[in-house]
Protein backbone atom coordinates (compact mmCIF):
# COMPACT_ATOMS: atom_id res chain seq x y z
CA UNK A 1 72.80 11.81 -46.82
CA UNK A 2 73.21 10.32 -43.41
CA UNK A 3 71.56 12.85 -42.04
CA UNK A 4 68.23 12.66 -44.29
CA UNK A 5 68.02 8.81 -43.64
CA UNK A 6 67.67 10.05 -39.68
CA UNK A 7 65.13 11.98 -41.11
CA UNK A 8 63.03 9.77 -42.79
CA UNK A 9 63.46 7.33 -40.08
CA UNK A 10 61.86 9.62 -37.56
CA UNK A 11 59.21 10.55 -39.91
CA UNK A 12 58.21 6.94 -40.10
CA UNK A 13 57.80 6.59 -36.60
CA UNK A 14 55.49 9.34 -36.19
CA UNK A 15 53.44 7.68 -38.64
CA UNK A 16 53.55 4.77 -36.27
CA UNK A 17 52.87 6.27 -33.42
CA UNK A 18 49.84 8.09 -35.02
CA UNK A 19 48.55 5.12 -36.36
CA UNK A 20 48.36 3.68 -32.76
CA UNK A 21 46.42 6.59 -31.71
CA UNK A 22 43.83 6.38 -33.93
CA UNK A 23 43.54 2.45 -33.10
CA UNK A 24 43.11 3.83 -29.59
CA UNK A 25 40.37 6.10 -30.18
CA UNK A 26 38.44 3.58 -32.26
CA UNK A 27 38.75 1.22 -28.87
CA UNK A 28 36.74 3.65 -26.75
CA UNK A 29 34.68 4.38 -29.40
CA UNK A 30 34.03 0.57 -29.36
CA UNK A 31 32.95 0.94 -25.18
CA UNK A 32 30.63 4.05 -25.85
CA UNK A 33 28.56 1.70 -28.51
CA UNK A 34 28.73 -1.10 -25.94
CA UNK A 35 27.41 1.16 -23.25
CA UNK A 36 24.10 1.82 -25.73
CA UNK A 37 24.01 -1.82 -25.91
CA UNK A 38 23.88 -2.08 -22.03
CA UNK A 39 21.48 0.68 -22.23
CA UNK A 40 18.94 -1.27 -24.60
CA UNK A 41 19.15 -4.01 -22.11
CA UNK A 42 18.12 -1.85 -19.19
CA UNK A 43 14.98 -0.05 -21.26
CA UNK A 44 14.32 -4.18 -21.97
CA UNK A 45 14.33 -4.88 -18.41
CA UNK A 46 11.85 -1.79 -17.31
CA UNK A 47 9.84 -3.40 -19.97
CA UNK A 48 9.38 -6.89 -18.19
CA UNK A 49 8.40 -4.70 -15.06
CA UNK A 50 5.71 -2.94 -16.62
CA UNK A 51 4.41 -6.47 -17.99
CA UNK A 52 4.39 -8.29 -15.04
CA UNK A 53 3.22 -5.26 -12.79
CA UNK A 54 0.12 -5.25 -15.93
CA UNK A 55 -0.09 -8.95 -14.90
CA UNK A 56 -0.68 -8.23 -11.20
CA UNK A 57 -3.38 -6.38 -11.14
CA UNK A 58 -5.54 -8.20 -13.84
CA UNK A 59 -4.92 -11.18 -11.24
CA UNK A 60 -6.17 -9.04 -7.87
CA UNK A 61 -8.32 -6.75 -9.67
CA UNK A 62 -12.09 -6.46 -8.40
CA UNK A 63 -14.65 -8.25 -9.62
CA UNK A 64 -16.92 -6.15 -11.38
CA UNK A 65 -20.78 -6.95 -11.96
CA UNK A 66 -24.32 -6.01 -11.99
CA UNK A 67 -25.42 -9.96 -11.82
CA UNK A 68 -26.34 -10.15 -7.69
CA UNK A 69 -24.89 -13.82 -8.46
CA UNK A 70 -21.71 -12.74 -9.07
CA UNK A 71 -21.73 -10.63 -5.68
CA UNK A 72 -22.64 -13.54 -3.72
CA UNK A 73 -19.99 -15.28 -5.20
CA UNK A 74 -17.42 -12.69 -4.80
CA UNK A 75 -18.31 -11.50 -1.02
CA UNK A 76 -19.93 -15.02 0.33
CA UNK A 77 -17.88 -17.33 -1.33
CA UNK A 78 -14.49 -15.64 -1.51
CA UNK A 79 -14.09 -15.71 -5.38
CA UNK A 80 -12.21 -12.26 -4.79
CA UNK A 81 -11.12 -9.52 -2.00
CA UNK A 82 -13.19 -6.80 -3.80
CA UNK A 83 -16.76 -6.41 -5.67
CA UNK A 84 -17.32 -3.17 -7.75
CA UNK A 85 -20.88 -3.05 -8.37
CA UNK A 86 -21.85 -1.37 -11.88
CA UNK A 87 -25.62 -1.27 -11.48
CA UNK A 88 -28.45 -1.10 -8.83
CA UNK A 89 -28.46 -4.39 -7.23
CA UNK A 90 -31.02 -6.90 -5.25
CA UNK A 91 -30.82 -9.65 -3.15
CA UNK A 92 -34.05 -11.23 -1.28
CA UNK A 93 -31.74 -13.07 1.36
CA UNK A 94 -28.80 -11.55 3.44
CA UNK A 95 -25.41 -10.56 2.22
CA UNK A 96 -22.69 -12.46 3.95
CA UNK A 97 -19.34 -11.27 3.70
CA UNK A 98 -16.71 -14.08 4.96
CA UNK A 99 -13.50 -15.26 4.29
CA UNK A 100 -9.53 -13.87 5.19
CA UNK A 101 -8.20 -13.02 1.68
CA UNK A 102 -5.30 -10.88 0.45
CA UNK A 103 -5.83 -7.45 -0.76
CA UNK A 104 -3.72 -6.11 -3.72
CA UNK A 105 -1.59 -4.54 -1.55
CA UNK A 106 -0.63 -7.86 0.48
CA UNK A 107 -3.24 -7.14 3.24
CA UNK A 108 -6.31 -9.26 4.68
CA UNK A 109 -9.35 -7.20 4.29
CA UNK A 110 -12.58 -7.32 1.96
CA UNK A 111 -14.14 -4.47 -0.24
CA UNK A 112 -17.32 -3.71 -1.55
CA UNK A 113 -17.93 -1.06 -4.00
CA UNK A 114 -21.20 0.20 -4.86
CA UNK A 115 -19.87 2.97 -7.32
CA UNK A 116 -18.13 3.77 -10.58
CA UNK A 117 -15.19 5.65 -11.15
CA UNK A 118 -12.90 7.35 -14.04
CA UNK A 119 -8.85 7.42 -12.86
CA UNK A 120 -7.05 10.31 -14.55
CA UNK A 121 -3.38 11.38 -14.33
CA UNK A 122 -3.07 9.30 -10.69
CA UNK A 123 -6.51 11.47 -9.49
CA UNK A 124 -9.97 8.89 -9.22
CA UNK A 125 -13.06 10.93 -9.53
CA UNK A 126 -16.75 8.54 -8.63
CA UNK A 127 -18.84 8.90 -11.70
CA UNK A 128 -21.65 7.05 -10.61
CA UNK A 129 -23.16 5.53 -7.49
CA UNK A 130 -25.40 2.63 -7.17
CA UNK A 131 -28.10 0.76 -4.20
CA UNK A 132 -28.07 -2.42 -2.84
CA UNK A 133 -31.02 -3.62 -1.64
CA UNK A 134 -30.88 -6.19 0.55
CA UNK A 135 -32.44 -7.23 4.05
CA UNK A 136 -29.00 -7.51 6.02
CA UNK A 137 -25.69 -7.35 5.03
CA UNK A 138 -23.66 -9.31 7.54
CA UNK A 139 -19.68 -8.27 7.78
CA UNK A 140 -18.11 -11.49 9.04
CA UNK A 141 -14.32 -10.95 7.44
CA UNK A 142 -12.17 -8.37 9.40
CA UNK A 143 -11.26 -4.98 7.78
CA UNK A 144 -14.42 -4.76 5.86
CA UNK A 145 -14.51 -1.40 3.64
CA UNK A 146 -18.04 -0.76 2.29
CA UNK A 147 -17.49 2.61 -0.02
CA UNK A 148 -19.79 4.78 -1.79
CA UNK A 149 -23.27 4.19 -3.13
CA UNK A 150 -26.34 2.81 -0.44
CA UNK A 151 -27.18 -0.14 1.32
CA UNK A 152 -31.06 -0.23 1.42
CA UNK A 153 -31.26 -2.55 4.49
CA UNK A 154 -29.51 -3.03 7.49
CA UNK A 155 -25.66 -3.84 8.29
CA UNK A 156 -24.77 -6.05 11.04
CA UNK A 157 -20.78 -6.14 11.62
CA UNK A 158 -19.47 -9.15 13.74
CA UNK A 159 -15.97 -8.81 12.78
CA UNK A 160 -12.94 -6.28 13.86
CA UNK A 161 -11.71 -2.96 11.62
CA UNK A 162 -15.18 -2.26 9.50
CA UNK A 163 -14.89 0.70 7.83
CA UNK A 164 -17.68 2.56 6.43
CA UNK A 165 -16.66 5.54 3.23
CA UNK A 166 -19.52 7.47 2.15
CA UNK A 167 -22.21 5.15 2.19
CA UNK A 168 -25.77 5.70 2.49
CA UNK A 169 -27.54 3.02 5.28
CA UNK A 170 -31.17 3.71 5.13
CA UNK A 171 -31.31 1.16 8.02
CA UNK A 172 -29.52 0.48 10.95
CA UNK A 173 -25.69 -0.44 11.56
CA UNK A 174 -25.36 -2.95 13.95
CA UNK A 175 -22.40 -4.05 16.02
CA UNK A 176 -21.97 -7.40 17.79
CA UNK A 177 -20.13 -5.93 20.56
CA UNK A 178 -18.48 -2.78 21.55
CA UNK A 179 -14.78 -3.32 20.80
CA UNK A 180 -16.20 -4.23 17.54
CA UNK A 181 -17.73 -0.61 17.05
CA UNK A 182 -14.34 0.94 18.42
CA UNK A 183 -12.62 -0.60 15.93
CA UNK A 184 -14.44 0.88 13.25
CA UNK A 185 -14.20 3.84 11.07
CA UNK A 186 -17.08 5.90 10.10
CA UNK A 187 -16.99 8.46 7.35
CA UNK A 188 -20.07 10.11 8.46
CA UNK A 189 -22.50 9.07 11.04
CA UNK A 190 -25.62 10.92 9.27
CA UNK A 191 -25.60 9.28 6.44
CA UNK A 192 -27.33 6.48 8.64
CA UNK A 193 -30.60 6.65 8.49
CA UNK A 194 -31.23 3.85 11.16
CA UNK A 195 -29.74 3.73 14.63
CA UNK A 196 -25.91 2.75 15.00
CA UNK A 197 -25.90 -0.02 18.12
CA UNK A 198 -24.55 -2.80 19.96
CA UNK A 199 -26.63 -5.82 19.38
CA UNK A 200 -28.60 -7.00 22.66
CA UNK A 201 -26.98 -10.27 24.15
């Protein structure tokens, strides 16, 4: 009899002790469905980074126009760093591009763009290319980038780190001094029509 009491008594404690185990295992199964929790906060956060990156660039995104107001305003009166054009444009009186403002990427430099474009899986491809007539376009803000398209008219550059990317100048290109034509960059010399000089003193 004695020894069937031992028995039972041991019996019961295995119960115990298995009882305590499963307790156990439902713990950690607790911290694996907290880590998902921590893991719908991350995919939250990544979320608020796309957003705000989205918010970025609609704040130092180009200005885009066919209105030759809204280039003057843009490139003369620093309403943005950058002017895509969308059409053929014409101005009577000279272009002047002025002003030190920031780039999207943090940098001072200006940007005119006298073409259209389709971006597709990180690759840009120019779908269209437009003219600007004008009688002079004067580059007065440093690191100047005049891409695509044609400038029917002259361009006179009195500022440092002008770069010229595939634009047609059916006129001349005009430098205020030789560092200043040094410091430039020049895609391709033959697509100026004109003469590329120093201006006389």
């Amino acid at each position: 009899m004695k020894l069937n009491k031992k028995l039972i008594s041991l019996f019961a404690a295995l119960v115990v002790l298995v009882g305590l185990a499963a307790c156990g295992n439902d713990n950690d199964d607790d911290s694996i469905e907290g880590s998902d929790t921590d893991g719908v906060e991350i995919a939250d956060i990544d979320n608020e980074v796309e957003a705000n990156d989205d918010e970025a660039d609609a704040v130092s995104g180009p200005s885009e126009s066919s209105d030759p107001a809204d280039l003057v305003e843009v490139m003369t009166n620093g309403a943005n760093w950058m002017f895509a054009a969308t059409a053929d444009m014409e101005l009577t009186e000279d272009l002047v591009i002025q002003g030190e403002l920031e780039k999207s990427n943090g940098e001072i430099g200006r940007k005119l763009a006298l073409y259209a474009q389709i971006r597709e899986n990180n690759v840009s491809t120019v779908t269209d290319e437009f003219m600007l007539t004008v009688p002079n376009v004067i580059v007065r803000s440093e690191n100047t980038l005049i891409q695509h398209g044609t400038v029917n008219g002259n361009v006179i550059v009195e500022a440092e780190g002008f770069e010229l990317n595939g634009t047609n100048i059916t006129g001349d290109l005009v430098f205020s001094s030789q560092e200043l034509l040094d410091s430039a960059e020049i895609s391709d010399e033959d697509l100026v029509a004109g003469e590329i000089t120093i201006a006389a003193e």
